[in-house]
C-alpha atoms as a PDB file:
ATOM      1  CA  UNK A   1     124.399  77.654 106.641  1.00  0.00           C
ATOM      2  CA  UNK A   2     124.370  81.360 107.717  1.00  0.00           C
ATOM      3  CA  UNK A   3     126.149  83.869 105.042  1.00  0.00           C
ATOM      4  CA  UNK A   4     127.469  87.061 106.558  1.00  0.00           C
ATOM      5  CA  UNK A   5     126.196  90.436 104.943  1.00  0.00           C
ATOM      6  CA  UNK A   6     127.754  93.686 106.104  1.00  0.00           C
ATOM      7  CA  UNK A   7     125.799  96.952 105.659  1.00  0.00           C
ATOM      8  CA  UNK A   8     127.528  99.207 103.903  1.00  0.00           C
ATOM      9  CA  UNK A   9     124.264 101.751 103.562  1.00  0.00           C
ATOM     10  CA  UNK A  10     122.026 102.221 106.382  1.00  0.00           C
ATOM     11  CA  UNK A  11     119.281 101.613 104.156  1.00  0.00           C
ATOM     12  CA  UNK A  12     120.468  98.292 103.156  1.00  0.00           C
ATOM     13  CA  UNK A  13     117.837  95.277 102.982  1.00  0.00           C
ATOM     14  CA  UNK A  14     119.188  91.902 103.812  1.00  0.00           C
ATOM     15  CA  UNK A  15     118.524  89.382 100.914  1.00  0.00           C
ATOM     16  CA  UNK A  16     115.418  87.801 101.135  1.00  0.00           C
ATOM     17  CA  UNK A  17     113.386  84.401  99.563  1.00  0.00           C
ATOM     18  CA  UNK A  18     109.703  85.569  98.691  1.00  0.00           C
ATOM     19  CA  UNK A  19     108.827  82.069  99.802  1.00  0.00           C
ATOM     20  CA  UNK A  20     110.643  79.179 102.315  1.00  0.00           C
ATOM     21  CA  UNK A  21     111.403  76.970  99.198  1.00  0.00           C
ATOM     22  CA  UNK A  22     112.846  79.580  96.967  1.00  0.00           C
ATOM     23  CA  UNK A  23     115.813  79.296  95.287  1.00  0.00           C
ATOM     24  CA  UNK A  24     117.059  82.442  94.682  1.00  0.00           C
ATOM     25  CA  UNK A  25     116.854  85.265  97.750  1.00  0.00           C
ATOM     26  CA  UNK A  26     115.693  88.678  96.650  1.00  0.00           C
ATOM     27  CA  UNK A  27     118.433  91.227  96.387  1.00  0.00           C
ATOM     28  CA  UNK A  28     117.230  95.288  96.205  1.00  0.00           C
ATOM     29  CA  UNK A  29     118.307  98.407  95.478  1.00  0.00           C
ATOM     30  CA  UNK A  30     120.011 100.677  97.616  1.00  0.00           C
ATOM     31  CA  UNK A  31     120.034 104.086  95.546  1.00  0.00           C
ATOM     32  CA  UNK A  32     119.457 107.729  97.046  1.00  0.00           C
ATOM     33  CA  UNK A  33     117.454 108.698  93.816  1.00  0.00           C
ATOM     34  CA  UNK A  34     115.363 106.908  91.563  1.00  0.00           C
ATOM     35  CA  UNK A  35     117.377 105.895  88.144  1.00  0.00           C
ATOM     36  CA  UNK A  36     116.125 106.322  84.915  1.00  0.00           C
ATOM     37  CA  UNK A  37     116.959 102.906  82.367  1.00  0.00           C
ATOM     38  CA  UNK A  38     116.111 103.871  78.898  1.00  0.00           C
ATOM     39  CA  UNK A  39     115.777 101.791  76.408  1.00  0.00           C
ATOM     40  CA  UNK A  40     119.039 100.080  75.478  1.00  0.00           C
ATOM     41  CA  UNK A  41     121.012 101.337  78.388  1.00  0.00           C
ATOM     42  CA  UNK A  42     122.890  99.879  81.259  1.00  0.00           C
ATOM     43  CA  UNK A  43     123.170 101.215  84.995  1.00  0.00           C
ATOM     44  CA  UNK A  44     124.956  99.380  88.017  1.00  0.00           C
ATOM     45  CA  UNK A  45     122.859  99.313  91.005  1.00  0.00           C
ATOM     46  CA  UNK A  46     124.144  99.264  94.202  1.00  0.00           C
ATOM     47  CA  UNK A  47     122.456  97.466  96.868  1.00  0.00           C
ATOM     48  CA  UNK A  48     124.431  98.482 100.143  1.00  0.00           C
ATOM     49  CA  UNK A  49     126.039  95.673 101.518  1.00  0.00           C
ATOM     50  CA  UNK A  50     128.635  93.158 101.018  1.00  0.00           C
ATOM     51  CA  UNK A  51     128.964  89.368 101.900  1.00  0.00           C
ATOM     52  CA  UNK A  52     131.246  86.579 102.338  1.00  0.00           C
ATOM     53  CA  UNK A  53     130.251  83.602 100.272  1.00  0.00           C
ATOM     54  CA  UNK A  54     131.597  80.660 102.484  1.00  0.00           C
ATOM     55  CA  UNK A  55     134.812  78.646 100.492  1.00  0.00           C
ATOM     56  CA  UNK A  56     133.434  76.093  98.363  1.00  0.00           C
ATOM     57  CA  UNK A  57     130.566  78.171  97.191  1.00  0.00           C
ATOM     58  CA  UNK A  58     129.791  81.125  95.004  1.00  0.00           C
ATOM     59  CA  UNK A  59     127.030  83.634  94.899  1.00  0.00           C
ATOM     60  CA  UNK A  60     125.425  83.614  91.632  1.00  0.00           C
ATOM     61  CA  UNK A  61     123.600  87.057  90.759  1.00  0.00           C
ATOM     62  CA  UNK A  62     120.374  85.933  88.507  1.00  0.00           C
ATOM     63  CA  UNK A  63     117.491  88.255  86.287  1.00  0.00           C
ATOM     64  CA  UNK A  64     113.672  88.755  88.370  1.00  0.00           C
ATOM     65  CA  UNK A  65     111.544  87.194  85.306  1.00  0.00           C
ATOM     66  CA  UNK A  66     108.814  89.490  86.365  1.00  0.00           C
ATOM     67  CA  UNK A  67     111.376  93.114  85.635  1.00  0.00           C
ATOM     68  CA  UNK A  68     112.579  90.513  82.248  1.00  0.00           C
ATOM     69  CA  UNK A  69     109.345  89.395  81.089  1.00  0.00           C
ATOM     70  CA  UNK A  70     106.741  92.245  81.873  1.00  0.00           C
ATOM     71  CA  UNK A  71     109.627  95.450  81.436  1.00  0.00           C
ATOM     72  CA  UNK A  72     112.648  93.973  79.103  1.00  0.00           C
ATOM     73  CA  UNK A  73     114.914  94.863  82.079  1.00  0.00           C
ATOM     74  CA  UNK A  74     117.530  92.177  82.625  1.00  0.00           C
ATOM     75  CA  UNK A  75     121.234  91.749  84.158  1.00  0.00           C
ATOM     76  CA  UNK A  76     123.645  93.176  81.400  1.00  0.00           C
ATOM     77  CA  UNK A  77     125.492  90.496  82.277  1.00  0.00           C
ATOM     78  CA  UNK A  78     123.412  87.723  82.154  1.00  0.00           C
ATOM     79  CA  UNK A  79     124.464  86.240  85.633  1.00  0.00           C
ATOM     80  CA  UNK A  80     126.976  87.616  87.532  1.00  0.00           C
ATOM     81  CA  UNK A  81     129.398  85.737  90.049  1.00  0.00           C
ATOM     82  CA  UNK A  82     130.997  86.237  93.383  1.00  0.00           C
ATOM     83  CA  UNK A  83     133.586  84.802  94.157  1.00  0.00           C
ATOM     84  CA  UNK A  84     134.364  83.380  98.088  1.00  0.00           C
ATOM     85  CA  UNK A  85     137.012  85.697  98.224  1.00  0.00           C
ATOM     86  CA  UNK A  86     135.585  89.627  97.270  1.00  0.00           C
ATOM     87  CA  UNK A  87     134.381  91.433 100.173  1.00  0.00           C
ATOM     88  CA  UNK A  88     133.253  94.601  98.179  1.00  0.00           C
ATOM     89  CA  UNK A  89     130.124  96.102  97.527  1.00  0.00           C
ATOM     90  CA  UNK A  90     127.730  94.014  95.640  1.00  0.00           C
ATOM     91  CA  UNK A  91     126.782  96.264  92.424  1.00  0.00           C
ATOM     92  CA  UNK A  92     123.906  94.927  89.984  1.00  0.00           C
ATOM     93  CA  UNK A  93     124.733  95.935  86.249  1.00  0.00           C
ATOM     94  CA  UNK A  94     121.322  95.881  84.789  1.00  0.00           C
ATOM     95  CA  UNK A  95     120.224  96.745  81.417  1.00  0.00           C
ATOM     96  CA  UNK A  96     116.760  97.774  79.408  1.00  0.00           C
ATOM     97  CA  UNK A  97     116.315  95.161  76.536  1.00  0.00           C
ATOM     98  CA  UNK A  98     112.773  96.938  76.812  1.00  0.00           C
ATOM     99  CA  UNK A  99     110.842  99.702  74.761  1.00  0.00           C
ATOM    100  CA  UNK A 100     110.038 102.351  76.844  1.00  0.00           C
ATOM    101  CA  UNK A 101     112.652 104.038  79.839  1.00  0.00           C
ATOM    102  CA  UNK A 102     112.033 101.948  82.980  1.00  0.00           C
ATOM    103  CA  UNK A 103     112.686 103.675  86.457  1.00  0.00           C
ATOM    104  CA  UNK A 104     114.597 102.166  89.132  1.00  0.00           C
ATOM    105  CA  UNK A 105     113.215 102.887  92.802  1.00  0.00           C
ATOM    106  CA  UNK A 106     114.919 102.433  96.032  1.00  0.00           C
ATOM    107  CA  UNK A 107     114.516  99.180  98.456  1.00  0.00           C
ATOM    108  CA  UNK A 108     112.907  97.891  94.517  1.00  0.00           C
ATOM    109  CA  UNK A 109     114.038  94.027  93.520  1.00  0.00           C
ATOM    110  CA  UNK A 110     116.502  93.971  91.256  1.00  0.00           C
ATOM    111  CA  UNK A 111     117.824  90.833  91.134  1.00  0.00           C
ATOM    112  CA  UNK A 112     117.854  87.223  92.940  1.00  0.00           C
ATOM    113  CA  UNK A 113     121.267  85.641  94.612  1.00  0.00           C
ATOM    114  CA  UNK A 114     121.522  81.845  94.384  1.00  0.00           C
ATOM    115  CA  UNK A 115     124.392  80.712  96.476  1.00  0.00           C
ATOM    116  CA  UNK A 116     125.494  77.235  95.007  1.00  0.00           C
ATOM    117  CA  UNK A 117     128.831  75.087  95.473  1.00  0.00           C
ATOM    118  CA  UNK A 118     131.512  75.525  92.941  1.00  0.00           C
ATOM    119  CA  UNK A 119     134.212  72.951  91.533  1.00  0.00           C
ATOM    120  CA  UNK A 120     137.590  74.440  91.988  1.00  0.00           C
ATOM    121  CA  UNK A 121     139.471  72.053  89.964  1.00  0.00           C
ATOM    122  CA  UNK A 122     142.715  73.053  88.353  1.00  0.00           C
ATOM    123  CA  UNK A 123     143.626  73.175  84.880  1.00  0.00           C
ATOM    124  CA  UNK A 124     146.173  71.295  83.326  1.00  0.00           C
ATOM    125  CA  UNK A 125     147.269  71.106  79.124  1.00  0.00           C
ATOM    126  CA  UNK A 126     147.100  67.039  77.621  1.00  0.00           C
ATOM    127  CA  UNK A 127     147.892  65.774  74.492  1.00  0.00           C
ATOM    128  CA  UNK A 128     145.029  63.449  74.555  1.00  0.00           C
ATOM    129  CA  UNK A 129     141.119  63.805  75.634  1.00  0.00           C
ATOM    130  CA  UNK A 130     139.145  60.852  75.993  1.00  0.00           C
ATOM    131  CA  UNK A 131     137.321  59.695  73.051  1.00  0.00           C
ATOM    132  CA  UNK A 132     133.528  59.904  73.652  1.00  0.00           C
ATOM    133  CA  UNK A 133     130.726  59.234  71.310  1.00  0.00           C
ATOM    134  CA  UNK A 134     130.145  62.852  70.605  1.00  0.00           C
ATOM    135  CA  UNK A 135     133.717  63.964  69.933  1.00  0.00           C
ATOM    136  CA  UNK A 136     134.166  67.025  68.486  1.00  0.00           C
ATOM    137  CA  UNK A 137     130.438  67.252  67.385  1.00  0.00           C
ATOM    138  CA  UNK A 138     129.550  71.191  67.951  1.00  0.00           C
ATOM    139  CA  UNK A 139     126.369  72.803  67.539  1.00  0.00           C
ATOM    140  CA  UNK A 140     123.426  71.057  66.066  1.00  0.00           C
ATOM    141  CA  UNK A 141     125.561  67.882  66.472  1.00  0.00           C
ATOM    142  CA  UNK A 142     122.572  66.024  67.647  1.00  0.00           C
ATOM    143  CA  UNK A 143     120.106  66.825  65.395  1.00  0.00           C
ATOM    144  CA  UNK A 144     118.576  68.997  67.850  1.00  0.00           C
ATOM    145  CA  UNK A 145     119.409  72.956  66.724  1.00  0.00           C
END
């Protein structure tokens, strides 16, 4: 499957997989100037281009555990979605869990973009759920907390 990416920056890097069996493809920055993330604060990011996630899928925007685990600097987010039907410019809103500012250099990973099929089932109200052996045991109904 071939997903279309339009350049909306000349500078714009295609996303990328680090290796042939990687999941998630690299997505980077596309910024004129280096940003500054202190500590606690959120930026969005853009990265230059747009896409067209084919019907049936979505494109699911995912942390680098290198920027989360050695820097503190995460999706505000947690994961962000596209949708098959936005065309506009994919922005990264990324926040500094971290301790100390963290700066933000252009054509820099920011993020990884899984593309992965999506249920589109439609919602409908019921008087009755099907009984399962669970029910309506909630958190730390297993024993497991």
């Amino acid at each position: 499957m071939f997903i279309k990416v339009k350049k909306l920056n000349e500078n714009a890097k295609l996303p990328e997989r680090a290796t042939e069996l990687s999941a998630g493809a690299d997505i980077y920055a596309c910024i004129d100037n280096d940003i500054k993330l202190n500590p606690g604060e959120r930026k969005l990011i853009a990265t230059g281009f747009a896409l067209a996630v084919p019907a049936g899928y979505g494109g699911f925007v995912f942390p680098r555990s290198g920027l989360s685990s050695k820097h503190g600097v995460s999706l505000s987010n947690c994961v962000g979605v596209i949708d098959s039907d936005y065309r506009g410019e994919l922005k990264v809103p990324m926040i500094n869990h971290g301790n100390e500012p963290y700066v933000i250099k252009n054509g820099e990973r920011i993020a990884q973009l899984v593309i992965m099929p999506v249920d589109t089932s439609e919602f409908v109200f019921c008087d009755e759920l099907d009984d399962t052996q669970r029910g309506e045991g909630g958190f730390g109904s297993t024993g497991n907390m």
